[in-house]
PDB file of N, CA and C in Angstrom:
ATOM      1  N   UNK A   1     -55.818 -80.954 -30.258  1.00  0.00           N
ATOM      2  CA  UNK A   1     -57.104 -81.175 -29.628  1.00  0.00           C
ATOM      3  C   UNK A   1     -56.943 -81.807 -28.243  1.00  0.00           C
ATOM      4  N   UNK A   2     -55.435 -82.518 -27.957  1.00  0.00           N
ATOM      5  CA  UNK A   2     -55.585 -83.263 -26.873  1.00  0.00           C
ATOM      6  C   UNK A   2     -55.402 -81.854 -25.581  1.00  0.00           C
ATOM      7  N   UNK A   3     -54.626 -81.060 -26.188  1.00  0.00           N
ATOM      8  CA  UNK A   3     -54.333 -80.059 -25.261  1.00  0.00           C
ATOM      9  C   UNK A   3     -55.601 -79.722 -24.664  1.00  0.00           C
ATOM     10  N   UNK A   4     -56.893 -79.407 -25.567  1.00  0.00           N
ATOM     11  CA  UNK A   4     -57.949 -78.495 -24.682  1.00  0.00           C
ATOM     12  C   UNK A   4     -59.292 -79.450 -24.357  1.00  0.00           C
ATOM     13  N   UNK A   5     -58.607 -80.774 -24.034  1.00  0.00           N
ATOM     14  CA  UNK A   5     -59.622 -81.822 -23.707  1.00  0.00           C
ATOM     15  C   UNK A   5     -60.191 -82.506 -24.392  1.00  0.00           C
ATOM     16  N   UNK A   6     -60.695 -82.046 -25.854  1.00  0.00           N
ATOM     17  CA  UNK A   6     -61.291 -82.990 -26.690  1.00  0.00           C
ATOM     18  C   UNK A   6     -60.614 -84.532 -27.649  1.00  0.00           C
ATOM     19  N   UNK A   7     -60.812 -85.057 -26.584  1.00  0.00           N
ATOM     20  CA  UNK A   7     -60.135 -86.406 -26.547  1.00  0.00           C
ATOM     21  C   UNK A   7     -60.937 -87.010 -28.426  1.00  0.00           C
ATOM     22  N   UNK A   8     -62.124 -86.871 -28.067  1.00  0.00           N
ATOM     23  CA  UNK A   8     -62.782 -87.763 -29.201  1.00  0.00           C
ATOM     24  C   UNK A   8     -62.671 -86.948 -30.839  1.00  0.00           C
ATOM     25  N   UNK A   9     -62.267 -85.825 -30.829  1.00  0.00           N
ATOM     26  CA  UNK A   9     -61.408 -84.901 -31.917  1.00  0.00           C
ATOM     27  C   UNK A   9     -60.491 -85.621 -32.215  1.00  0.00           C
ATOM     28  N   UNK A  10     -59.449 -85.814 -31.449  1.00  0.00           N
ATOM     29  CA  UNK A  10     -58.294 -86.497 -31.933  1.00  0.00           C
ATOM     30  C   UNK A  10     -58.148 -87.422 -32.172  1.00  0.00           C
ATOM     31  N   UNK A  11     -59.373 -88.728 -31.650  1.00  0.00           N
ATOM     32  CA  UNK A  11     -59.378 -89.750 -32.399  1.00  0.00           C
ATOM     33  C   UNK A  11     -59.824 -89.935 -33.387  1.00  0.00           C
ATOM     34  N   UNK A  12     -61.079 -88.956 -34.011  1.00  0.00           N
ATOM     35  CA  UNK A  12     -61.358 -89.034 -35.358  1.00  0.00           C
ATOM     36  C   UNK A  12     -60.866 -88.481 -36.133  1.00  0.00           C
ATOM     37  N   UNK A  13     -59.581 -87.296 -35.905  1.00  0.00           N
ATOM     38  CA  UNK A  13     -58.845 -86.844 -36.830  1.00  0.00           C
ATOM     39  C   UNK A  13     -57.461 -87.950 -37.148  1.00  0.00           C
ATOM     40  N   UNK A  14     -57.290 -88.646 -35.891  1.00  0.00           N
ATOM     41  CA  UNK A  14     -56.464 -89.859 -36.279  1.00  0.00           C
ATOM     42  C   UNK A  14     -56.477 -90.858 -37.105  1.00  0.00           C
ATOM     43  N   UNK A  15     -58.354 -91.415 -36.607  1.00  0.00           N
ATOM     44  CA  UNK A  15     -58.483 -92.580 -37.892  1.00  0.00           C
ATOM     45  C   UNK A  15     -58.521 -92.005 -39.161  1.00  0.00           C
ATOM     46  N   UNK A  16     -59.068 -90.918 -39.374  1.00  0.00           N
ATOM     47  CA  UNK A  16     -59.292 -90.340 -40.489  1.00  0.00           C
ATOM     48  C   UNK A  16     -57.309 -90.405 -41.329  1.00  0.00           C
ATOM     49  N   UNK A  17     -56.456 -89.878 -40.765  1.00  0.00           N
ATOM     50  CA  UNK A  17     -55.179 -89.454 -41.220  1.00  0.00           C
ATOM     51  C   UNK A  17     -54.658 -91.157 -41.179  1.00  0.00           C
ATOM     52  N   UNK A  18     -55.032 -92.064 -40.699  1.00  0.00           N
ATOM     53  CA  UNK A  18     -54.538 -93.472 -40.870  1.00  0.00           C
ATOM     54  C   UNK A  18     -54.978 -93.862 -42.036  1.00  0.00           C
ATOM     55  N   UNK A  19     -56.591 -93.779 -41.922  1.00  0.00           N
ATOM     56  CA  UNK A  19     -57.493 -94.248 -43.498  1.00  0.00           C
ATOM     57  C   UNK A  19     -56.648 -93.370 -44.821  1.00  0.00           C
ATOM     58  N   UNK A  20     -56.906 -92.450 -44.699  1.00  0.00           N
ATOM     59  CA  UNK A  20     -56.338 -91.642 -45.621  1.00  0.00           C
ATOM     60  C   UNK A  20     -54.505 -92.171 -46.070  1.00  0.00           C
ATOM     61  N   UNK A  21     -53.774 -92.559 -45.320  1.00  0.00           N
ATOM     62  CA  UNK A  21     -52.524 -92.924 -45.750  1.00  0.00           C
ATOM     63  C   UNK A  21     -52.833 -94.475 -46.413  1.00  0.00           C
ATOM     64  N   UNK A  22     -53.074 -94.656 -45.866  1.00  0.00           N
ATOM     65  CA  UNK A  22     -53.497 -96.629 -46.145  1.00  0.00           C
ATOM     66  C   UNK A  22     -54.564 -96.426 -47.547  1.00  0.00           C
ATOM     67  N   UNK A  23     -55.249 -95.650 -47.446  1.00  0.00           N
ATOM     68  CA  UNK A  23     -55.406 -95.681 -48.867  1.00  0.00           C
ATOM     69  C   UNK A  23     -54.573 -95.047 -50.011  1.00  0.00           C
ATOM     70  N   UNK A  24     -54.351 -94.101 -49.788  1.00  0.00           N
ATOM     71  CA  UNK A  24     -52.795 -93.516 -51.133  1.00  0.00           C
ATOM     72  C   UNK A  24     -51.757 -94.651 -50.637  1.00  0.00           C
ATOM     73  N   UNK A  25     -51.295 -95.195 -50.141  1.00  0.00           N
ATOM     74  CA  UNK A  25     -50.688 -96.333 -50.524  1.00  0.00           C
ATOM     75  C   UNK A  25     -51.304 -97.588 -50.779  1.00  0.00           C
ATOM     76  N   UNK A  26     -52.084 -98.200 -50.661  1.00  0.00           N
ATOM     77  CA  UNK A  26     -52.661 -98.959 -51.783  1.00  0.00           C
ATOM     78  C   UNK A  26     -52.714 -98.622 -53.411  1.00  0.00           C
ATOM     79  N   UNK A  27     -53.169 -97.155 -53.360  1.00  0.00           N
ATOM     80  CA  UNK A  27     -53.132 -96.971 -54.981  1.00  0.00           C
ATOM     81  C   UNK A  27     -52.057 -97.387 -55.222  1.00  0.00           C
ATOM     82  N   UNK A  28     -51.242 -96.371 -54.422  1.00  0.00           N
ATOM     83  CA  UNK A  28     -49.485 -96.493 -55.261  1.00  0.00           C
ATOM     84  C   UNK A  28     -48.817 -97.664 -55.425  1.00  0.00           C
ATOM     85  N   UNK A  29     -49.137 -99.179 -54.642  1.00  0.00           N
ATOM     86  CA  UNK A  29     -49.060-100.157 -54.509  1.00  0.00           C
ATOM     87  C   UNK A  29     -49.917-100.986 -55.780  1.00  0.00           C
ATOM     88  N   UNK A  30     -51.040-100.360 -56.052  1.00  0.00           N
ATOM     89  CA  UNK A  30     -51.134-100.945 -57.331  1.00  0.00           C
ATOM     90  C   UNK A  30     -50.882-100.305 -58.980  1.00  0.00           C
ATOM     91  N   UNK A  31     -50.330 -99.039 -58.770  1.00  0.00           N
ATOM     92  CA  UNK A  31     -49.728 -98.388 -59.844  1.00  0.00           C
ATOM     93  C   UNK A  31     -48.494 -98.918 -60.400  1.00  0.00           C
ATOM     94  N   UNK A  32     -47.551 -98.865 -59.097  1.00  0.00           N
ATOM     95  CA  UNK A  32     -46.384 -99.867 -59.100  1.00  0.00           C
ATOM     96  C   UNK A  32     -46.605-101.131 -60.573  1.00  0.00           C
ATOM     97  N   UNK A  33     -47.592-101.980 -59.997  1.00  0.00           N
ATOM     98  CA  UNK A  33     -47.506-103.186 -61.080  1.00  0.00           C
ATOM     99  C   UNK A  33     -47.920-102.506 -62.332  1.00  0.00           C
ATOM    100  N   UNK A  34     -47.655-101.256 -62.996  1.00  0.00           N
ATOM    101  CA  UNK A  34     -48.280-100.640 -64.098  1.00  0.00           C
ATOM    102  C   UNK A  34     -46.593-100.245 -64.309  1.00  0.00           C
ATOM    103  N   UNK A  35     -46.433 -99.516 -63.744  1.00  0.00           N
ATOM    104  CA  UNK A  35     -45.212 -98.989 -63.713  1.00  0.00           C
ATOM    105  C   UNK A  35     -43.873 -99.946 -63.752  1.00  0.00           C
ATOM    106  N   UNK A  36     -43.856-100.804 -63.321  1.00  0.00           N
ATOM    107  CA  UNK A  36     -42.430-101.635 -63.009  1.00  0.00           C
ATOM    108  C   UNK A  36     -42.239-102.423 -64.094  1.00  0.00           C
ATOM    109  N   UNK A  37     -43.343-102.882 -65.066  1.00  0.00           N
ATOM    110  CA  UNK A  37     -43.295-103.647 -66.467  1.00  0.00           C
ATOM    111  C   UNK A  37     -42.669-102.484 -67.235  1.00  0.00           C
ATOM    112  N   UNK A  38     -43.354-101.298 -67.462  1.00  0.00           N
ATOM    113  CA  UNK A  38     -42.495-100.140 -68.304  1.00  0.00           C
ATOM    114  C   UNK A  38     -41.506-100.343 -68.048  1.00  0.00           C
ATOM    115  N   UNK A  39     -41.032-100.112 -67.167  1.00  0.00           N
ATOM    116  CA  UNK A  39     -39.333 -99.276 -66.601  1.00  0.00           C
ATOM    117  C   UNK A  39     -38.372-100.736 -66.574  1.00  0.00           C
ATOM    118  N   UNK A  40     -39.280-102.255 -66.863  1.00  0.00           N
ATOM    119  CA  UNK A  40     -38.704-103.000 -67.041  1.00  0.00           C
ATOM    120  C   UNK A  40     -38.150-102.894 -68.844  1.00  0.00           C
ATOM    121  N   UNK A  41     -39.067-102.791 -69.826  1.00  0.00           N
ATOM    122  CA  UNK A  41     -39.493-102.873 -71.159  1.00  0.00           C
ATOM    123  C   UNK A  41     -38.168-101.630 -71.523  1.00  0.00           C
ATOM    124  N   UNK A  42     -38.116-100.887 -71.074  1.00  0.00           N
ATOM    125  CA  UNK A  42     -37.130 -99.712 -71.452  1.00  0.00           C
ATOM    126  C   UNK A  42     -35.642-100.097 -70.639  1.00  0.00           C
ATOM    127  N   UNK A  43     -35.332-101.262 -69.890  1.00  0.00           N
ATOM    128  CA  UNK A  43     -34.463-101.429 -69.477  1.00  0.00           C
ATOM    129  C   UNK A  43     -33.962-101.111 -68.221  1.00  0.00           C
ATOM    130  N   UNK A  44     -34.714-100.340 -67.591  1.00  0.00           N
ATOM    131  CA  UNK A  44     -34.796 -99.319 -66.024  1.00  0.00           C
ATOM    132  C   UNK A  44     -34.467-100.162 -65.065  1.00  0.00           C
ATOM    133  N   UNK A  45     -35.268-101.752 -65.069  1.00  0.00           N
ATOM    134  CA  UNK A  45     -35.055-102.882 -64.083  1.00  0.00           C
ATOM    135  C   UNK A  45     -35.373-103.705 -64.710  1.00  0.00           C
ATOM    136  N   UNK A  46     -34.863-105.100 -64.090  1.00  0.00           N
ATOM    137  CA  UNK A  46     -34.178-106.191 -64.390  1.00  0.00           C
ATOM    138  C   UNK A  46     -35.731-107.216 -65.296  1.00  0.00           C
ATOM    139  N   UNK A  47     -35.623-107.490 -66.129  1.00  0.00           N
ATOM    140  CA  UNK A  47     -36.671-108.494 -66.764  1.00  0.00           C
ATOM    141  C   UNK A  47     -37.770-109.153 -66.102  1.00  0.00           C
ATOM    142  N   UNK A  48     -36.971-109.777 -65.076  1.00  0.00           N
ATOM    143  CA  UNK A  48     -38.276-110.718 -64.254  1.00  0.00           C
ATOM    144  C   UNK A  48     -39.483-109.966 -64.070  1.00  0.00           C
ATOM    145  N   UNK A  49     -39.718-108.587 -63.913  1.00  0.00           N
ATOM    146  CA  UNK A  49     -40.955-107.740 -63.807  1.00  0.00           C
ATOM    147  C   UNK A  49     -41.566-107.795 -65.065  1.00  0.00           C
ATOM    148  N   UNK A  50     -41.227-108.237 -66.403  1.00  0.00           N
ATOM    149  CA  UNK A  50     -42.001-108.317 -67.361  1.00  0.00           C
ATOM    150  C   UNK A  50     -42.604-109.603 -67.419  1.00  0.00           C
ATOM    151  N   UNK A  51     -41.571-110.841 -67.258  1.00  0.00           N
ATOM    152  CA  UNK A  51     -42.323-111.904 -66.659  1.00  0.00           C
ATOM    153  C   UNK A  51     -43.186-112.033 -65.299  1.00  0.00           C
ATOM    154  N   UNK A  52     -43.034-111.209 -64.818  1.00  0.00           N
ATOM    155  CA  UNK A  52     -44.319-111.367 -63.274  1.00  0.00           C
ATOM    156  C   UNK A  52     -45.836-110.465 -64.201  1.00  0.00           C
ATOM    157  N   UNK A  53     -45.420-109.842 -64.638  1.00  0.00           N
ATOM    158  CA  UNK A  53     -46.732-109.448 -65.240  1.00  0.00           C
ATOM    159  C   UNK A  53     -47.574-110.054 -66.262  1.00  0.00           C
ATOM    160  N   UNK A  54     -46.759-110.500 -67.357  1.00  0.00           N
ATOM    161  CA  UNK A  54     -47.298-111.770 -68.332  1.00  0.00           C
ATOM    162  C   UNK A  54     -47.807-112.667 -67.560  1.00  0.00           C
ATOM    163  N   UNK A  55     -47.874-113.156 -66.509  1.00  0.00           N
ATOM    164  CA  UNK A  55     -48.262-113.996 -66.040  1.00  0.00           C
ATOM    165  C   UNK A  55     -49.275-113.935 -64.669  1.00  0.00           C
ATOM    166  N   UNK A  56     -49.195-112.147 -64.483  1.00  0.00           N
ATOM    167  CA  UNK A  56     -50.332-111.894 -63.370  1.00  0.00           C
ATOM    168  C   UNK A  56     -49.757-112.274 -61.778  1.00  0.00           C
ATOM    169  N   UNK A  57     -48.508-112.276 -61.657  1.00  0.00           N
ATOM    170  CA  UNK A  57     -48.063-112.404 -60.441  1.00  0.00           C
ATOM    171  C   UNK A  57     -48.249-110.842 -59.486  1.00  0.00           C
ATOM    172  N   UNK A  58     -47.657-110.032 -60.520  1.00  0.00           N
ATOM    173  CA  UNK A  58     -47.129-108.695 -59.974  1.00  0.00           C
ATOM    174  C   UNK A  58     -48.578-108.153 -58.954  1.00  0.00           C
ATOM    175  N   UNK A  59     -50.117-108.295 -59.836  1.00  0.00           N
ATOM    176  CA  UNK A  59     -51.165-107.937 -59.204  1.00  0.00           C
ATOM    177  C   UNK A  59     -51.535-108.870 -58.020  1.00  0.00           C
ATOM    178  N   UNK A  60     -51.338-110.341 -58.338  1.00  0.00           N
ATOM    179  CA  UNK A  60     -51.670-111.170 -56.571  1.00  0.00           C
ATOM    180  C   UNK A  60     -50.307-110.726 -55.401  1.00  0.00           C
ATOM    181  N   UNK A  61     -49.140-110.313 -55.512  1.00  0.00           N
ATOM    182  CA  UNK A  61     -48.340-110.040 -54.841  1.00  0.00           C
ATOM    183  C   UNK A  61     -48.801-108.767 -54.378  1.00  0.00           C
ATOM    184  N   UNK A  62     -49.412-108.028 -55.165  1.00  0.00           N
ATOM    185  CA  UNK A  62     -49.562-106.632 -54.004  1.00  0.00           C
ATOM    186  C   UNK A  62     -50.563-106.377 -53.428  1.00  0.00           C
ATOM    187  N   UNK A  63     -51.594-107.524 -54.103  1.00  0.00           N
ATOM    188  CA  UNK A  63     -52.853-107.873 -53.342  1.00  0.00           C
ATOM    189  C   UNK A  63     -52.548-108.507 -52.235  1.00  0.00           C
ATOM    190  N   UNK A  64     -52.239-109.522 -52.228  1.00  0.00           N
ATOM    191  CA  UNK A  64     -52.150-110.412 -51.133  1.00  0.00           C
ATOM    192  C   UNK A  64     -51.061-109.449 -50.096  1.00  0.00           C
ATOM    193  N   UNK A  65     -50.353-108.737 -50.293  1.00  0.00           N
ATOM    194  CA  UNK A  65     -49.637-108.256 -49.250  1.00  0.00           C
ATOM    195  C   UNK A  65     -50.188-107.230 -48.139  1.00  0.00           C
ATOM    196  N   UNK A  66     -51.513-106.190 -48.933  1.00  0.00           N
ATOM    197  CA  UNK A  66     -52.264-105.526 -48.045  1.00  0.00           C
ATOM    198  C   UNK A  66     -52.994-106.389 -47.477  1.00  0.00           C
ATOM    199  N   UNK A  67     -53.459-107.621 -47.932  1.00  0.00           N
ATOM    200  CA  UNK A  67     -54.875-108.382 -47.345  1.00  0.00           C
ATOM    201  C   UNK A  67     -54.206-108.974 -45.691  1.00  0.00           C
ATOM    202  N   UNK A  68     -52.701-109.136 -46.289  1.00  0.00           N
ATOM    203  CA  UNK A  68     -51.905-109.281 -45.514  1.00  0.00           C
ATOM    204  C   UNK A  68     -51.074-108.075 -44.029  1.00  0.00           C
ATOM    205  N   UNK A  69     -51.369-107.214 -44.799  1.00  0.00           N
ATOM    206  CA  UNK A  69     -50.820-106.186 -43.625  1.00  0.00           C
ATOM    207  C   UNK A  69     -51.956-105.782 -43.032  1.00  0.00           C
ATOM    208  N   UNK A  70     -53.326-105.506 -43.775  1.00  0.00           N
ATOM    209  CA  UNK A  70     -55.058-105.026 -43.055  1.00  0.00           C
ATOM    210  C   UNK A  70     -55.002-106.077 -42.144  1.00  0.00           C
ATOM    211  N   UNK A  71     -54.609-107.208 -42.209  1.00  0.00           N
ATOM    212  CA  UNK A  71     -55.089-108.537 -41.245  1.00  0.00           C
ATOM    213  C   UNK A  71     -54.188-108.184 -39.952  1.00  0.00           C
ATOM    214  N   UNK A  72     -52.739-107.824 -40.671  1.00  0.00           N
ATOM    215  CA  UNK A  72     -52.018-107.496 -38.920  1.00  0.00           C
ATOM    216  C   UNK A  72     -52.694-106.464 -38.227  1.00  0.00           C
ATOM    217  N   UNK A  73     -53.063-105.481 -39.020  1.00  0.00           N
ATOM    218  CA  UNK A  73     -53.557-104.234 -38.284  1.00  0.00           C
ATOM    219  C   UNK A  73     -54.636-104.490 -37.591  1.00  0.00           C
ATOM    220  N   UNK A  74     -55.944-105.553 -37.421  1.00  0.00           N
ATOM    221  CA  UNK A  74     -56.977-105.762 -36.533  1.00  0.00           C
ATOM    222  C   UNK A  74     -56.587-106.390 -35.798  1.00  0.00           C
TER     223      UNK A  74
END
């Protein structure tokens, strides 16, 4: 779009393709804490992920890390 002038095309196909990534990684960022207790429970990785979840760490860690990266991004 930048080629044939339409400047304001490409910025809304931009935010759009930013929003859109930043959200499929959030999901996957909170699937993760679903996922990493399994693959702990079957032996896949190391224990402490079954203890971060018994105890609700695993979900404030991946919370707090977007609240944390959305904040760098403004």
């Amino acid at each position: 779009m930048l080629g044939i002038g339409r400047h304001w095309v490409a910025a809304v196909i931009s935010a759009g393709a930013i929003a859109g990534l930043t959200t499929v990684i959030r999901v996957l960022y909170f699937g993760l804490t679903r996922i990493f207790p399994a693959m702990s429970r079957d032996g896949l990785l190391p224990p402490v992920f079954l203890i971060w979840m018994a105890i609700g760490l695993s979900v404030y860690f991946s919370y707090s890390r977007w609240h944390s990266a959305l904040a760098a991004e403004s």
